[in-house]
Protein backbone atom coordinates (compact mmCIF):
# COMPACT_ATOMS: atom_id res chain seq x y z
CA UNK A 1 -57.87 9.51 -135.01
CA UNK A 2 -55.23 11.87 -135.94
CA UNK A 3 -54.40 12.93 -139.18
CA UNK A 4 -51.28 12.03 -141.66
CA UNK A 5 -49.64 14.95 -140.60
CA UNK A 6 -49.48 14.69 -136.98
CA UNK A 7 -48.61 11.14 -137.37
CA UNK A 8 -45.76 12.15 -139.68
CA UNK A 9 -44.64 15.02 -137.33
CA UNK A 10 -45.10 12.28 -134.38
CA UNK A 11 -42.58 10.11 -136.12
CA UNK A 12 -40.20 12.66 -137.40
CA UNK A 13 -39.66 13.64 -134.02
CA UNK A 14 -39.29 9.52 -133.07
CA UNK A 15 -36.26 9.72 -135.26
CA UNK A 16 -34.74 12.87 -134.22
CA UNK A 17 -35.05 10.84 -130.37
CA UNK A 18 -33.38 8.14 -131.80
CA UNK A 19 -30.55 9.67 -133.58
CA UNK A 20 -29.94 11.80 -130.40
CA UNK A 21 -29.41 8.57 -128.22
CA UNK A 22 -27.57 7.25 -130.74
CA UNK A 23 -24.75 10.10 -131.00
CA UNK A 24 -24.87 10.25 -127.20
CA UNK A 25 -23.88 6.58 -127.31
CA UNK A 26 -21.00 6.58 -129.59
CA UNK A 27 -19.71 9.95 -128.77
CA UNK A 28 -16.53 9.04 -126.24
CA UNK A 29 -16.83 10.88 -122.80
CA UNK A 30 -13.22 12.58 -122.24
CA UNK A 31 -12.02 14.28 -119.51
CA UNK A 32 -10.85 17.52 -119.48
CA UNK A 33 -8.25 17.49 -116.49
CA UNK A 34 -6.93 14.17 -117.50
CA UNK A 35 -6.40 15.34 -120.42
CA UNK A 36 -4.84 18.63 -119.71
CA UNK A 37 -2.73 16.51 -117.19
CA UNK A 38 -1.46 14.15 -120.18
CA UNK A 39 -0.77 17.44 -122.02
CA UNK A 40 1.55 19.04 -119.37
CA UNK A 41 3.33 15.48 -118.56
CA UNK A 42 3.76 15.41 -122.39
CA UNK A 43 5.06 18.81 -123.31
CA UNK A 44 6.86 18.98 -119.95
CA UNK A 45 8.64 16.05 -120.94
CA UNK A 46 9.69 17.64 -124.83
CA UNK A 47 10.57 20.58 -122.72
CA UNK A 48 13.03 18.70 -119.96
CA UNK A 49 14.69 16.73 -123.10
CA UNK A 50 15.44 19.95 -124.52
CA UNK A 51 16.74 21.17 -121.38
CA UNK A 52 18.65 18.62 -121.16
CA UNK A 53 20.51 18.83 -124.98
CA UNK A 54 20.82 22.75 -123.94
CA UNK A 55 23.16 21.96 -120.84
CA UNK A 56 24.89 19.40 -122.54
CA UNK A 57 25.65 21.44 -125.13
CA UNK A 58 26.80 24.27 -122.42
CA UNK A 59 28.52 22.37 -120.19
CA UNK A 60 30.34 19.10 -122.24
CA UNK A 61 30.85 20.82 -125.28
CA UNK A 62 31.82 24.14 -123.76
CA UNK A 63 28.96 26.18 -126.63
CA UNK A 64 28.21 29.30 -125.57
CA UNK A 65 24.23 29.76 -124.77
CA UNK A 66 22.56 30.93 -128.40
CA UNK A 67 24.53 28.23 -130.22
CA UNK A 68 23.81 25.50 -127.52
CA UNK A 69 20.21 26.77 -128.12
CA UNK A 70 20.61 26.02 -132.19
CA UNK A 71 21.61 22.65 -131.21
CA UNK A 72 19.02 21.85 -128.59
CA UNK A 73 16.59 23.17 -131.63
CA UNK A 74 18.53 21.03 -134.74
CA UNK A 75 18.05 18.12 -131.76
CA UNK A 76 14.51 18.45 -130.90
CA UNK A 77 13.11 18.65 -134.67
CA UNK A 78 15.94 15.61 -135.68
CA UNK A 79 14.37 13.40 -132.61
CA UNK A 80 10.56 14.63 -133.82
CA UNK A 81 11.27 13.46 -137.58
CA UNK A 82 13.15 10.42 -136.64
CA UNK A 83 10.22 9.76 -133.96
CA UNK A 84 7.76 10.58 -136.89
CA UNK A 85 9.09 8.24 -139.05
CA UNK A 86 8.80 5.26 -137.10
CA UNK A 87 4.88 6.00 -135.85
CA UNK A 88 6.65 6.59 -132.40
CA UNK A 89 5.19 10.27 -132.33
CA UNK A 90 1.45 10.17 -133.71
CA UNK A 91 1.07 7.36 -130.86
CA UNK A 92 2.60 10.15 -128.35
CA UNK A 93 0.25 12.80 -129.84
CA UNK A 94 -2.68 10.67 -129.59
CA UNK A 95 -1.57 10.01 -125.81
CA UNK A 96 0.13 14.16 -125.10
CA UNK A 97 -3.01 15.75 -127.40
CA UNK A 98 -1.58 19.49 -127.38
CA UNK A 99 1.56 18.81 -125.11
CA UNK A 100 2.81 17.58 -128.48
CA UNK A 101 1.77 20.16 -130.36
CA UNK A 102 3.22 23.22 -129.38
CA UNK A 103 6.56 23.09 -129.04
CA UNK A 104 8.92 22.61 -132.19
CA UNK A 105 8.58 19.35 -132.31
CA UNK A 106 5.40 19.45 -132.77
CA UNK A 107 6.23 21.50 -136.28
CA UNK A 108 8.33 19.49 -137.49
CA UNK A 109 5.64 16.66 -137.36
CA UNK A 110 3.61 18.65 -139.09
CA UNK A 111 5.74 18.72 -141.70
CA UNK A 112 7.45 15.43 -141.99
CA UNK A 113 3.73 13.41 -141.97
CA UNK A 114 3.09 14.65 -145.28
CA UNK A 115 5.98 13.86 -146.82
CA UNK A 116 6.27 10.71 -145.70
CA UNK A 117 2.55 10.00 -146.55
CA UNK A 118 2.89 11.50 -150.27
CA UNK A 119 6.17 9.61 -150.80
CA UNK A 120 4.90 7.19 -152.97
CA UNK A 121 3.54 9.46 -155.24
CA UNK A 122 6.95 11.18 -155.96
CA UNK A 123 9.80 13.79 -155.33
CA UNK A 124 7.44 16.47 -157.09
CA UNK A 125 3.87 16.09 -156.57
CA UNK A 126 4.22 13.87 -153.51
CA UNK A 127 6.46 15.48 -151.58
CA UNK A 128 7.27 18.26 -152.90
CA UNK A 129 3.16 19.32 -153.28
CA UNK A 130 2.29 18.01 -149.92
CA UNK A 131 5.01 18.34 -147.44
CA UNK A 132 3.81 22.15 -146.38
CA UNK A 133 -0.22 20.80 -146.32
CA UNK A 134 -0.48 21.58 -142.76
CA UNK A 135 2.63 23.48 -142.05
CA UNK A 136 2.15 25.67 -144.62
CA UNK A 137 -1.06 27.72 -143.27
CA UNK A 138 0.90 28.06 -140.11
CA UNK A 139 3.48 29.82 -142.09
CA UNK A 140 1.55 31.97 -143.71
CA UNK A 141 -0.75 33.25 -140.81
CA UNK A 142 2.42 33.55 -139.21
CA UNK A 143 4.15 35.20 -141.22
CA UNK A 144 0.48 37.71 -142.04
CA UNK A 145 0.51 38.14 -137.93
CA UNK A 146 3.83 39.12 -137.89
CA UNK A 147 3.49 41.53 -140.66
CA UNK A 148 0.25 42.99 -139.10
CA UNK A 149 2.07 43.23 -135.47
CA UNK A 150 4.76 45.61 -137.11
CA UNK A 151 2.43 48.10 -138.54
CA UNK A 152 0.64 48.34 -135.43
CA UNK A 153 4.43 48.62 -133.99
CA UNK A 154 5.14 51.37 -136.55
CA UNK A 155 2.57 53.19 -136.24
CA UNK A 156 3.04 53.66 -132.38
CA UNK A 157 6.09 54.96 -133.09
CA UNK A 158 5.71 57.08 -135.16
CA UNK A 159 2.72 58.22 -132.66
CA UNK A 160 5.15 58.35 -129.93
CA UNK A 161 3.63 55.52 -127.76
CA UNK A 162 6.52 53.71 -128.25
């Protein structure tokens, strides 16, 4: 007959079996090239709209390229806000995953979710506390990076690499 401890380890171990099945069940299965295929489709897509306002702006409205390129930027974070606003562009996130995420618009949903989540709770602590919640550590570790980059930069100039 084996002792309370055994039994105890015998069950313990039961559970951990269990559980294990359990997570393997309700975990979703994705797949990685599908998914990496949505992403390109997605991003490729943001990226041929933007195209697109960037000739439009060069060829109908006769901009030369670096202002055509403000535009096509003003137009691409408008269209992300706007898209934001309406639950049009979490539902293309969910589908895009990443493909959404890195280009510009992708920033500017960053920002406007917050401050249309926090609206309710006012101008100043809703919106005006929130709106940089996920935007803002992107700023900073930007802004850090870009800071750290130019020492490095300095500092091979001054070494003559550069």
């Amino acid at each position: 007959m084996p002792d309370k401890e055994t039994v105890k380890q015998q069950e313990k171990q039961q559970q951990q079996k269990e559980y294990q099945n359990y997570v393997k069940e309700v975990t979703p299965t994705h797949s990685l090239v599908l998914n990496m295929c949505k992403a390109f489709v997605t991003g490729g897509a943001i990226c041929v709209i933007g195209q697109l306002f960037l000739n439009v702006g060069s060829s109908y409205f006769d901009l030369d390229r670096e202002t055509a390129g403000s535009w096509c930027s003003l137009l691409l974070v408008l269209l992300s806000v706007i898209l934001t606003g309406f639950g049009i562009y979490s539902k293309l996130a969910k589908f895009g995953g990443a493909g959404t995420l890195v280009p510009i618009t992708g920033f500017a949903n960053s920002v406007a979710s917050p401050a249309i989540e926090y609206k309710k709770e006012g101008q100043v602590f809703g919106i005006g506390c929130k709106i940089f919640t996920i935007a803002g550590p992107v700023i900073l570790y930007g802004l850090f990076t870009s800071w750290v980059l130019g020492l490095i930069y300095l500092g091979l100039k001054a070494a003559g690499v550069v």
